[in-house]
C-alpha atoms as a PDB file:
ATOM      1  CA  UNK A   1      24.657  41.744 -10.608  1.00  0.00           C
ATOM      2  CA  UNK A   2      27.168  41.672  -7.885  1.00  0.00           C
ATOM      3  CA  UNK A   3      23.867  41.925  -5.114  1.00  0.00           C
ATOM      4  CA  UNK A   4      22.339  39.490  -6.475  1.00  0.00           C
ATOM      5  CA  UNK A   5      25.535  37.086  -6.314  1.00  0.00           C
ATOM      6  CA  UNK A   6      25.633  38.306  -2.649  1.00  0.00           C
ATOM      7  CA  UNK A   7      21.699  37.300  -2.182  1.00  0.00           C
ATOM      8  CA  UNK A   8      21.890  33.862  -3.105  1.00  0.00           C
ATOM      9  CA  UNK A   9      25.328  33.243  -0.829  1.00  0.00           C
ATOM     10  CA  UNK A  10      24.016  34.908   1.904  1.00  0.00           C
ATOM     11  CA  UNK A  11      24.401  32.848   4.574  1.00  0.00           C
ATOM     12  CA  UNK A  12      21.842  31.782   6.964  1.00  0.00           C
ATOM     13  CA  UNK A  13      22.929  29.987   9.941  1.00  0.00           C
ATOM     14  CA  UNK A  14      21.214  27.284  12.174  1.00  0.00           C
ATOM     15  CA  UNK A  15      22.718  26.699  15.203  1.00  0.00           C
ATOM     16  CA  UNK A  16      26.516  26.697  14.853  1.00  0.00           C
ATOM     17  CA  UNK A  17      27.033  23.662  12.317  1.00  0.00           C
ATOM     18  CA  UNK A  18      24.005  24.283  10.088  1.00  0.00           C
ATOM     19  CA  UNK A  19      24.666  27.015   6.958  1.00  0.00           C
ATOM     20  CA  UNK A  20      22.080  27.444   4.568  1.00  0.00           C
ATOM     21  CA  UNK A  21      22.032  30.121   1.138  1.00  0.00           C
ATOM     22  CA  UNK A  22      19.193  30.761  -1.372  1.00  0.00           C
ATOM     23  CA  UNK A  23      21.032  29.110  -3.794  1.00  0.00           C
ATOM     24  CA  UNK A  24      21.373  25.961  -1.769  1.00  0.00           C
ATOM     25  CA  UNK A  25      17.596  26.155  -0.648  1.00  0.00           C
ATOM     26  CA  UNK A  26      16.624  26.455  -4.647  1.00  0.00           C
ATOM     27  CA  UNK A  27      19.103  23.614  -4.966  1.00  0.00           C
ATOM     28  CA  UNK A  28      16.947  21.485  -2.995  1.00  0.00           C
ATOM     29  CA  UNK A  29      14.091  22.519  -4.195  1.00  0.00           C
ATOM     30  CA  UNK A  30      15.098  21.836  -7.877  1.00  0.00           C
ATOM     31  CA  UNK A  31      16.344  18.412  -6.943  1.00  0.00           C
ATOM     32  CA  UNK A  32      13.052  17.855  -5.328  1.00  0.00           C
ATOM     33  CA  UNK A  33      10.916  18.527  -8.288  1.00  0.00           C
ATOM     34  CA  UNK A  34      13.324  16.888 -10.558  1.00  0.00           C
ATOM     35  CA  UNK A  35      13.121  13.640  -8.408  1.00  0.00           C
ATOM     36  CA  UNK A  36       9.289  14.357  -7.899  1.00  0.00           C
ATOM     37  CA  UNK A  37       9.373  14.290 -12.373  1.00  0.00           C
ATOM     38  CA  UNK A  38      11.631  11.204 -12.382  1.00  0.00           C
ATOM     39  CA  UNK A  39       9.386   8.667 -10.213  1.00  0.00           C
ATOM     40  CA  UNK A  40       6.128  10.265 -11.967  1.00  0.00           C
ATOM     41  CA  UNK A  41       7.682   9.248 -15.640  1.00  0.00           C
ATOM     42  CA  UNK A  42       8.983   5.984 -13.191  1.00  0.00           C
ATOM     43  CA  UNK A  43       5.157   5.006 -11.943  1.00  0.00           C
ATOM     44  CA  UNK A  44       3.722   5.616 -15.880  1.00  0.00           C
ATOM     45  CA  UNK A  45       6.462   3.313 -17.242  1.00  0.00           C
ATOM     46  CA  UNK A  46       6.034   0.385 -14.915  1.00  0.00           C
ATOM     47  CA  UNK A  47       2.080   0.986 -14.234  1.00  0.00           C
ATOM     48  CA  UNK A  48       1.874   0.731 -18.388  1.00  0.00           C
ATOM     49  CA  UNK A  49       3.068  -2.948 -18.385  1.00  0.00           C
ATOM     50  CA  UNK A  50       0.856  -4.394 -15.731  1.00  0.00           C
ATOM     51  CA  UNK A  51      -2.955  -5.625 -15.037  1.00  0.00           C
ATOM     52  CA  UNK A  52      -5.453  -3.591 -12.839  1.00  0.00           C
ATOM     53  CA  UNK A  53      -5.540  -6.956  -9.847  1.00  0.00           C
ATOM     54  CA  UNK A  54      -0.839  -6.057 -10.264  1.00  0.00           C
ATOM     55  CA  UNK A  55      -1.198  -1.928 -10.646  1.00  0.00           C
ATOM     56  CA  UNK A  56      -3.496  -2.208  -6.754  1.00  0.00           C
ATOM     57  CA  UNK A  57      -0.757  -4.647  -5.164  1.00  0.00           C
ATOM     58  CA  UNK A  58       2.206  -2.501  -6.362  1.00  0.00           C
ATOM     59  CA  UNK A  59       0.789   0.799  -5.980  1.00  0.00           C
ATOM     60  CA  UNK A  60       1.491   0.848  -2.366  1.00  0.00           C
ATOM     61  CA  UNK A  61       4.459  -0.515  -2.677  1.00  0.00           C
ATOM     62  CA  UNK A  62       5.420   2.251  -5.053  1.00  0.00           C
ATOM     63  CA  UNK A  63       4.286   5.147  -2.742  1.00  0.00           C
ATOM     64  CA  UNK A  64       6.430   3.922   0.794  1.00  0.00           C
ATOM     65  CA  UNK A  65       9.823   3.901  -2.184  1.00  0.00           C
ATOM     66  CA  UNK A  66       8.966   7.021  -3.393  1.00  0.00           C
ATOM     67  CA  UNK A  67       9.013   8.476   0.281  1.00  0.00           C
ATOM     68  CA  UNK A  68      12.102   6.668   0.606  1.00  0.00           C
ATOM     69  CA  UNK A  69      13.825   7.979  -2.487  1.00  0.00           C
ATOM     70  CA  UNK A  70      13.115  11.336  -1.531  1.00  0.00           C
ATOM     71  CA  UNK A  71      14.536  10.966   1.686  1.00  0.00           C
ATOM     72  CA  UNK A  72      17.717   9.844   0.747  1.00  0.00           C
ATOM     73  CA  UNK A  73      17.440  12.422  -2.267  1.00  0.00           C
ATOM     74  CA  UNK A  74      17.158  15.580   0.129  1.00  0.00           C
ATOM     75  CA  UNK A  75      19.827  13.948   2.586  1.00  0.00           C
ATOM     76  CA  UNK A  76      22.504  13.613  -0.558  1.00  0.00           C
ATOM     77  CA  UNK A  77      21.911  17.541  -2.179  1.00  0.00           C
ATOM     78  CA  UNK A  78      22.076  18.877   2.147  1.00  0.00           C
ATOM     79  CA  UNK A  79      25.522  16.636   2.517  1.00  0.00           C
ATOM     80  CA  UNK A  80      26.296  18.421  -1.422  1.00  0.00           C
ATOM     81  CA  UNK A  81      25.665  22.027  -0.730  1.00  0.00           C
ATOM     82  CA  UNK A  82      27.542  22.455   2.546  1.00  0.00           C
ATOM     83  CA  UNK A  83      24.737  21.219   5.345  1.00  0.00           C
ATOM     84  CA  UNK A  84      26.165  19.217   7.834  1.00  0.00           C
ATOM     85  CA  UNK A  85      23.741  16.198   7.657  1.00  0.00           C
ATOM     86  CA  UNK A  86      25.070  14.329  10.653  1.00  0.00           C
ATOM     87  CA  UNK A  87      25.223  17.457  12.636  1.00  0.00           C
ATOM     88  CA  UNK A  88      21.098  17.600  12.119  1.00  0.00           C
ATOM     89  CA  UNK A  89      20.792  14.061  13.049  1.00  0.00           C
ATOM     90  CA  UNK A  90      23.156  14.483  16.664  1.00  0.00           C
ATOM     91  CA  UNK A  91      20.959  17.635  17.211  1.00  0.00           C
ATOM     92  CA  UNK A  92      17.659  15.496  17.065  1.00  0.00           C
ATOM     93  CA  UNK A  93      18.991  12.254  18.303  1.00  0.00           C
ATOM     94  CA  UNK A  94      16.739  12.603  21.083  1.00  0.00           C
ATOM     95  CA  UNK A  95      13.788  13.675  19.346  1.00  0.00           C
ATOM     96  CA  UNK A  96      14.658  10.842  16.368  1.00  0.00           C
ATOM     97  CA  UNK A  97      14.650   8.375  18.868  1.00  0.00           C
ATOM     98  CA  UNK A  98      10.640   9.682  20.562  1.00  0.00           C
ATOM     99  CA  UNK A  99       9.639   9.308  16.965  1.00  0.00           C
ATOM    100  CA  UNK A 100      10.842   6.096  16.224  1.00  0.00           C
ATOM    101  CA  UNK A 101       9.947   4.308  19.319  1.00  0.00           C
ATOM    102  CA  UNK A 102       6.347   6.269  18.832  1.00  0.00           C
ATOM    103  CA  UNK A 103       5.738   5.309  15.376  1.00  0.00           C
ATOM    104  CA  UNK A 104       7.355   1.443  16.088  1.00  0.00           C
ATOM    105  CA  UNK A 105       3.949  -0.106  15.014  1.00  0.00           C
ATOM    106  CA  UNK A 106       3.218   1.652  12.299  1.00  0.00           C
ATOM    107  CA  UNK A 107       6.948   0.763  10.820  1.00  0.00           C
ATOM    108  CA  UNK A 108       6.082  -2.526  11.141  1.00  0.00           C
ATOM    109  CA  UNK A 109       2.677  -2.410   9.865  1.00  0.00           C
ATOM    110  CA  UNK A 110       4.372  -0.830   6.781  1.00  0.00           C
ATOM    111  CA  UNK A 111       7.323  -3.823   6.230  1.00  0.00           C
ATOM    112  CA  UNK A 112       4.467  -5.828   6.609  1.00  0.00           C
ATOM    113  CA  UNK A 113       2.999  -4.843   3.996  1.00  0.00           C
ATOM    114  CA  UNK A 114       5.502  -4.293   1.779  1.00  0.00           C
ATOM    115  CA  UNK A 115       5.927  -8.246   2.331  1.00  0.00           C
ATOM    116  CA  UNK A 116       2.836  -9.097   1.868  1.00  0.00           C
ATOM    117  CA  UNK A 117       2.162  -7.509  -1.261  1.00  0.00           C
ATOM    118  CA  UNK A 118       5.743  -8.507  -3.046  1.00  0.00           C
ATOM    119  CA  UNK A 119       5.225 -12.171  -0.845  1.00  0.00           C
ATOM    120  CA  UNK A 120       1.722 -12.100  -2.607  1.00  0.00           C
ATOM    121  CA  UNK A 121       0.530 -14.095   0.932  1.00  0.00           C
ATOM    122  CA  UNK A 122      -2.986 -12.559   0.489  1.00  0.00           C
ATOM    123  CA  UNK A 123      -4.787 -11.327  -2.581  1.00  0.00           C
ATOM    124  CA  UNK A 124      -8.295  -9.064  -3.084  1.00  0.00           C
ATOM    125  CA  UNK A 125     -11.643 -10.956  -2.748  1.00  0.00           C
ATOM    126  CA  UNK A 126      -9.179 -14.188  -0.833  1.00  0.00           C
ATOM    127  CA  UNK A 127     -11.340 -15.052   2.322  1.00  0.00           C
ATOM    128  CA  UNK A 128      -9.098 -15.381   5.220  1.00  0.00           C
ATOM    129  CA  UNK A 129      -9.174 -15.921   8.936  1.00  0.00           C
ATOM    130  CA  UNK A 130      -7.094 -14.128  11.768  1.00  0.00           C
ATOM    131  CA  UNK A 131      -7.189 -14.201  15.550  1.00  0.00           C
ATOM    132  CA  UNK A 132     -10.535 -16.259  14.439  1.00  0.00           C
ATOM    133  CA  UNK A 133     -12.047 -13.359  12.249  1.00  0.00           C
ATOM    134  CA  UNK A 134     -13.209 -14.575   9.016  1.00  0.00           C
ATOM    135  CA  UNK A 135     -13.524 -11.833   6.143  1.00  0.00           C
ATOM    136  CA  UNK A 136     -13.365 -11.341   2.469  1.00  0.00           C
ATOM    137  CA  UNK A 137     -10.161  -9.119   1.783  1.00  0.00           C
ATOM    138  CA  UNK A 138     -11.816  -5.963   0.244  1.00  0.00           C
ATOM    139  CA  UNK A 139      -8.438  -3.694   0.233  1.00  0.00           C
ATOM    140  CA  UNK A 140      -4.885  -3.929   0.860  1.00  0.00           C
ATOM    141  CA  UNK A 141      -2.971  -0.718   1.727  1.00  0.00           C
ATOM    142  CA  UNK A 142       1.208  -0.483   3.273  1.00  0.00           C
ATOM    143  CA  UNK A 143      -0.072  -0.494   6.467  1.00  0.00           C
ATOM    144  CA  UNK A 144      -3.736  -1.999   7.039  1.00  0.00           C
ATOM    145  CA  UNK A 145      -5.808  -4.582   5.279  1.00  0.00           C
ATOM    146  CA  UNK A 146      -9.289  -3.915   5.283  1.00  0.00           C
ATOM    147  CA  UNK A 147     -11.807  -6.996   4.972  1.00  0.00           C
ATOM    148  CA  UNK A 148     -16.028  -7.776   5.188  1.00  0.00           C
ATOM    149  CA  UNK A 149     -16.938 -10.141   7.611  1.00  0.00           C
ATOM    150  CA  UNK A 150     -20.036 -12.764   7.152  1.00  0.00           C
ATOM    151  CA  UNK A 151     -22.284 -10.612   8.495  1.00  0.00           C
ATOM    152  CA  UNK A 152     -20.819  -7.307   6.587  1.00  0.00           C
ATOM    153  CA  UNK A 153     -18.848  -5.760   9.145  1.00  0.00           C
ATOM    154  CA  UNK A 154     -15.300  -4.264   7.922  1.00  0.00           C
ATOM    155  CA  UNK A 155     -12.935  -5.659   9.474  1.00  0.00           C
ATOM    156  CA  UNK A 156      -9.505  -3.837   9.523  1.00  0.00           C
ATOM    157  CA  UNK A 157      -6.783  -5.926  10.184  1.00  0.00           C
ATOM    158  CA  UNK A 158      -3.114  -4.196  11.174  1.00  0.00           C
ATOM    159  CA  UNK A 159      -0.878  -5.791   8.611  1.00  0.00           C
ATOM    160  CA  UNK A 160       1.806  -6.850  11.145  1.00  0.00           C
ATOM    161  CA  UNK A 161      -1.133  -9.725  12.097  1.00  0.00           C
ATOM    162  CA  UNK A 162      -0.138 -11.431   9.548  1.00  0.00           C
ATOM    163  CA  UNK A 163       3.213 -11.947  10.810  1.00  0.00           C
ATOM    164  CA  UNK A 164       2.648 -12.218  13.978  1.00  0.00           C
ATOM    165  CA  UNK A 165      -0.252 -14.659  13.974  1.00  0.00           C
ATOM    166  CA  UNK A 166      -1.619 -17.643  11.933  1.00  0.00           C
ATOM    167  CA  UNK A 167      -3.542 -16.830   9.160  1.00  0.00           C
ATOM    168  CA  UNK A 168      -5.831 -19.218   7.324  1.00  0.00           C
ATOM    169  CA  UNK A 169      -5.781 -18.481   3.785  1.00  0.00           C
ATOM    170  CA  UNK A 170      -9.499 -20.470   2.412  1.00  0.00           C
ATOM    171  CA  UNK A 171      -9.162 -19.558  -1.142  1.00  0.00           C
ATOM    172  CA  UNK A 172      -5.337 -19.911  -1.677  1.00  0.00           C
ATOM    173  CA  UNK A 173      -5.305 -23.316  -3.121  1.00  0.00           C
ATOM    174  CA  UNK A 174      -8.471 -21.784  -5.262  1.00  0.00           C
ATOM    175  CA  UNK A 175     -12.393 -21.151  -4.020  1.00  0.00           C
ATOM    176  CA  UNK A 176     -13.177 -24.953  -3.631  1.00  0.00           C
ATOM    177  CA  UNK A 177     -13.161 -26.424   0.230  1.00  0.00           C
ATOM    178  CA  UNK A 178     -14.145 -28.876   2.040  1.00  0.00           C
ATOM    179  CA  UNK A 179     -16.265 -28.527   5.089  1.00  0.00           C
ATOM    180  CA  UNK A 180     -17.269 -31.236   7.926  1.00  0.00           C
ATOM    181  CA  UNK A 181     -20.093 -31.496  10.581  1.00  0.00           C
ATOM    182  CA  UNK A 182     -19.387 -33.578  13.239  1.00  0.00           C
ATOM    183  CA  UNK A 183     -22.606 -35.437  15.187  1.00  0.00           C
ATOM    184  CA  UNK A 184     -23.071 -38.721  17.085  1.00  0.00           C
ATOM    185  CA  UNK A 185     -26.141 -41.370  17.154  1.00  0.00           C
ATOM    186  CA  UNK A 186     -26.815 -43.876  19.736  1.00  0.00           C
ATOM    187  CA  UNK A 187     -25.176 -47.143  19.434  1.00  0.00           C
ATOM    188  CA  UNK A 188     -28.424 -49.053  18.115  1.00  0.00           C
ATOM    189  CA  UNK A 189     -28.528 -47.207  15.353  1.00  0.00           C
ATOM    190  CA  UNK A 190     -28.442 -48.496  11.927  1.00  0.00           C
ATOM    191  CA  UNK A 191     -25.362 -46.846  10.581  1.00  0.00           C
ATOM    192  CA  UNK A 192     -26.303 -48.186   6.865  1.00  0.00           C
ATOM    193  CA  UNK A 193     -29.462 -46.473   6.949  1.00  0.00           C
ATOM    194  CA  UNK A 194     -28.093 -43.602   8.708  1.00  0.00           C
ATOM    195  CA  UNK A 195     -25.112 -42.671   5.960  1.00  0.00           C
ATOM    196  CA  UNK A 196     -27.858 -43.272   2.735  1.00  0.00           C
ATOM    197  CA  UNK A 197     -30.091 -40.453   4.808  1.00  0.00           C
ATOM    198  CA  UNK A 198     -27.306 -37.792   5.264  1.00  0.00           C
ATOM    199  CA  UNK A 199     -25.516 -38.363   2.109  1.00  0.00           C
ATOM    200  CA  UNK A 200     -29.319 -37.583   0.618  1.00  0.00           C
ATOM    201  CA  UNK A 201     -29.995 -34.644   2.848  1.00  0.00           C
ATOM    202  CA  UNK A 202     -25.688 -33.243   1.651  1.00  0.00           C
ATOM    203  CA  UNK A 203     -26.620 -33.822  -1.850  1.00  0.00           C
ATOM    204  CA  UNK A 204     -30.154 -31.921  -1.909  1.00  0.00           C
ATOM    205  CA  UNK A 205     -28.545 -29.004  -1.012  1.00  0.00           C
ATOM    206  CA  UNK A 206     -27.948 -26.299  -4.112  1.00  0.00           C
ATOM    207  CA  UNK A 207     -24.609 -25.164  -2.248  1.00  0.00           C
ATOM    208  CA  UNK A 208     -22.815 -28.056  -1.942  1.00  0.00           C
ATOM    209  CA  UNK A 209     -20.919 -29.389  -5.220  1.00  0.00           C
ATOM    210  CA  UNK A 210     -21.438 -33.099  -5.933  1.00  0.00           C
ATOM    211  CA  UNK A 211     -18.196 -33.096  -7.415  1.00  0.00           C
ATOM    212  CA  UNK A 212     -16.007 -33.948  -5.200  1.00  0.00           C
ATOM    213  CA  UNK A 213     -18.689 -36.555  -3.459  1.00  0.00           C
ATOM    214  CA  UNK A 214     -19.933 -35.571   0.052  1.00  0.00           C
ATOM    215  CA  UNK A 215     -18.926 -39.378   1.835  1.00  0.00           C
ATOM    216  CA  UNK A 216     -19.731 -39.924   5.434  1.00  0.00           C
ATOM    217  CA  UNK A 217     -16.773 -40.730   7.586  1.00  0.00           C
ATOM    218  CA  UNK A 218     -17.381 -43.107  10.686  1.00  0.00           C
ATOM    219  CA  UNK A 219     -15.064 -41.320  13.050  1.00  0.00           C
ATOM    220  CA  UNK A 220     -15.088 -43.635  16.605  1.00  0.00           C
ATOM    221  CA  UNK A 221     -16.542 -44.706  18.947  1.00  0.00           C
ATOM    222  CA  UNK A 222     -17.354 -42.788  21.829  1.00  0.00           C
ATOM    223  CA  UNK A 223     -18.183 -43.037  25.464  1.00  0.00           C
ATOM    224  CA  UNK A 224     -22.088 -42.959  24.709  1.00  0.00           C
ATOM    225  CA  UNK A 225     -22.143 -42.535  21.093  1.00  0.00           C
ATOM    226  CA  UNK A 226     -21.374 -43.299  17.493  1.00  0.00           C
ATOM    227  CA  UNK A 227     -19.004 -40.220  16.091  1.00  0.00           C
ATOM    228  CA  UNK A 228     -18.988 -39.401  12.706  1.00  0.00           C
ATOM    229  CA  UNK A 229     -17.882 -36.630  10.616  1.00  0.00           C
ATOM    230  CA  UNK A 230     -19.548 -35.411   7.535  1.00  0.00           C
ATOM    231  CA  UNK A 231     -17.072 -33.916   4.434  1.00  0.00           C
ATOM    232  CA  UNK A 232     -18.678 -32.021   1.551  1.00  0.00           C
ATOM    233  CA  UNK A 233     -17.824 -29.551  -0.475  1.00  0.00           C
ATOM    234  CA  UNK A 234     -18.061 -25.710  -1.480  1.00  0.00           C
ATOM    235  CA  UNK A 235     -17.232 -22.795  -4.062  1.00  0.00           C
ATOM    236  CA  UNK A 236     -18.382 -20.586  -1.941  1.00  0.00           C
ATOM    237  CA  UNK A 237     -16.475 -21.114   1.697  1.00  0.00           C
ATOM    238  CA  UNK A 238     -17.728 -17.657   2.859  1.00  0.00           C
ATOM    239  CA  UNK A 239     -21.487 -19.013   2.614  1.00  0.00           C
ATOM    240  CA  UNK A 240     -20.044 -22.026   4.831  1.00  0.00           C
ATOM    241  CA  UNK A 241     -21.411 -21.678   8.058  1.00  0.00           C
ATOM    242  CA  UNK A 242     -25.147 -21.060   6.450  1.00  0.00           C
ATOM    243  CA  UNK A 243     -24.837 -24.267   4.698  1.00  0.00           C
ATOM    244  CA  UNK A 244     -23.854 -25.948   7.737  1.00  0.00           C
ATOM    245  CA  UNK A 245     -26.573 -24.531  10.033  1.00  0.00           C
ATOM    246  CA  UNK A 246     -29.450 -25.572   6.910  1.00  0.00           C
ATOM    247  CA  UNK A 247     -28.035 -29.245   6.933  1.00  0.00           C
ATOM    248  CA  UNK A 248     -27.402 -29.425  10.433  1.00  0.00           C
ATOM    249  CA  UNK A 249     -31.080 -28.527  10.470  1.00  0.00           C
ATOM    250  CA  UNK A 250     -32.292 -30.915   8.036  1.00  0.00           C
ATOM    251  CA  UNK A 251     -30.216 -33.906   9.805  1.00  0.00           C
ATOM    252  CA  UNK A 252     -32.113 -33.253  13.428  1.00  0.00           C
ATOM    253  CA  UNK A 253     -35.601 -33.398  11.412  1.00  0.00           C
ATOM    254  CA  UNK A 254     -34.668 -36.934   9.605  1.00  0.00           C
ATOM    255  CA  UNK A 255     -32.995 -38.219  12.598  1.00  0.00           C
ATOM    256  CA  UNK A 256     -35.905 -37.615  14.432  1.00  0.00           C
ATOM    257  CA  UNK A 257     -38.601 -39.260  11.629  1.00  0.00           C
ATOM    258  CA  UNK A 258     -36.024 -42.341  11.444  1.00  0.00           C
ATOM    259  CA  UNK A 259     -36.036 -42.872  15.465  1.00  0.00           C
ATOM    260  CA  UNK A 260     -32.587 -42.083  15.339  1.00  0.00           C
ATOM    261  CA  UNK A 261     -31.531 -40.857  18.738  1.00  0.00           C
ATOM    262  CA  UNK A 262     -29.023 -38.215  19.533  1.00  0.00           C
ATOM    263  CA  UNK A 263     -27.412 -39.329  22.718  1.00  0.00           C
ATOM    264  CA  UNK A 264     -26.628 -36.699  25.415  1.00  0.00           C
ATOM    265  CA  UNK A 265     -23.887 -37.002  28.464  1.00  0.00           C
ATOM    266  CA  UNK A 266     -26.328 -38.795  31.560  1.00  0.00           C
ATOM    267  CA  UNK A 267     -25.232 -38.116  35.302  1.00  0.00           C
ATOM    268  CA  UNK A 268     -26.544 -40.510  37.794  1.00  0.00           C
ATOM    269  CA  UNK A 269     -26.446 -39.064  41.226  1.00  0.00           C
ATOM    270  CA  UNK A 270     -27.056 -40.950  44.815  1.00  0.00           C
ATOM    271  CA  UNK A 271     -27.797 -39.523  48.411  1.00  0.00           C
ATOM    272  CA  UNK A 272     -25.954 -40.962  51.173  1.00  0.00           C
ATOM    273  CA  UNK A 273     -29.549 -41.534  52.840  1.00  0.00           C
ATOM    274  CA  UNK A 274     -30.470 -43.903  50.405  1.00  0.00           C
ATOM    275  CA  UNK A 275     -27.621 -46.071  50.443  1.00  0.00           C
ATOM    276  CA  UNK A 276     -29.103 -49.273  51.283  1.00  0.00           C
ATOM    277  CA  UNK A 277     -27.674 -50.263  54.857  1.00  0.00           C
ATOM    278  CA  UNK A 278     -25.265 -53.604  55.046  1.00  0.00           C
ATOM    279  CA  UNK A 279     -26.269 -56.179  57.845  1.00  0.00           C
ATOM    280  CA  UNK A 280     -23.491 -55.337  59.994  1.00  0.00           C
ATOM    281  CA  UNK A 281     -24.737 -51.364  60.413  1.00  0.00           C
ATOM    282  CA  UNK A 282     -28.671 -52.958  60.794  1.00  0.00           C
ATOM    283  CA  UNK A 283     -27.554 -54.719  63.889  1.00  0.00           C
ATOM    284  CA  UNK A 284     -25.554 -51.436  65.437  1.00  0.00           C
ATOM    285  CA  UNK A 285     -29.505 -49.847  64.765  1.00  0.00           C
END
């Protein structure tokens, strides 16, 4: 009995501030397991009370505390059987340090995400825009967010972009918005007969909801042209910029069949040789 009471104090030293035994080590591991128990039991409890869309936000979350916890875990039972835990930390200061400044992105990608997903800034199937990416937000993990782009690229977005740059959130407000298409017309133009054509043309189109009203607004008047804006309205903002290129399409065609013309920026240029001469420089000749 007495060797084994000797086994688990032996003493095994690291460095000259460091002791460790067996018992301490199985300690540690027994607090470890214990802890590992207690945030299993922890994740059933709380998963059991919430939605599938609430279990995905808070599931990463839940995984960077539980690395957490058992960091601070392990520190306390070191500092409780003997281990000197700041002489571990002034032995890797150094080394700390190289990590910290190595993994400084990835930190911050993590807070990110930890905001974003308690924040609830961006939600699973929201269609967003960043650095002037547009995408459909497939996934959202501590430290990337992973969306599909219109033409179904995946688009993985660092989650400290969200912070750090302006994001457009479409489908925040819900999956209605509006959408314009600017044009101009020459100034002869009939602008009564020209808003009952593209109101018709908006309309026709399955895509584009009829309530709220597409309206044509008369924007100004510009330096060769009439400027107007066109406002309708989608549920599906993703599908935008196919519905725009399909009326945008349709407009040129009736334009063109109502002798509407789209006026272009003219540049009138004159040689010096054929400036016409002024009686004073014909009688130099």
């Amino acid at each position: 009995m007495q060797k084994l009471v000797d086994f688990f104090n032996y003493q095994i030293r690291i460095g000259s501030d460091i002791v460790l035994t067996p018992k301490s080590i199985l300690i540690i591991l027994l607090v470890f397991f214990l802890t590992y128990l207690f945030l299993k039991l922890f994740r059933r409890v709380v998963f059991r009370t919430l939605n599938n869309d609430t279990k995905l936000k808070f599931k990463g979350i839940l995984t960077f505390f539980n690395y957490l916890i058992y960091l601070i875990v392990i520190l306390i039972t070191l500092d409780n059987v003997g281990v000197k835990v700041s002489a571990i930390f002034a032995a890797s200061a150094a080394l700390l340090v190289g990590i910290g400044l190595a993994l400084q992105t990835l930190i911050q990608d993590v807070f990110s995400g930890v905001y974003i997903l308690a924040d609830k800034t961006v939600h699973v199937g929201d269609v967003i825009q960043v650095d002037g990416q547009v995408g459909r937000v497939e996934n959202i993990t501590l430290r990337t967010t992973r969306a599909v782009t219109r033409d179904n690229k995946v688009l993985i977005i660092p989650n400290h972009k969200f912070l750090t740059s302006i994001l457009y959130n479409w489908t925040e407000n819900g999956v209605l918005t509006k959408e314009t298409i600017q044009f101009g017309v020459a100034y002869k133009t009939d602008v009564n007969l020209l808003k009952e054509a593209i109101i018709e043309i908006t309309n026709s189109h399955p895509k584009v909801l009829k309530n709220p009203a597409p309206f044509l607004l008369f924007e100004d008047f510009g330096d060769s042209a009439l400027m107007f804006q066109l406002f309708f309205s989608m549920n599906k903002s993703f599908e935008a910029n196919i519905v725009k290129s399909d009326l945008r399409f349709k407009i040129f065609e009736r334009l063109k069949v109502l002798n509407i013309e789209i006026p272009f920026p003219q540049r009138v240029v004159t040689f010096k040789n054929d400036i016409p001469k002024t009686n004073e420089e014909n009688l130099i000749d």
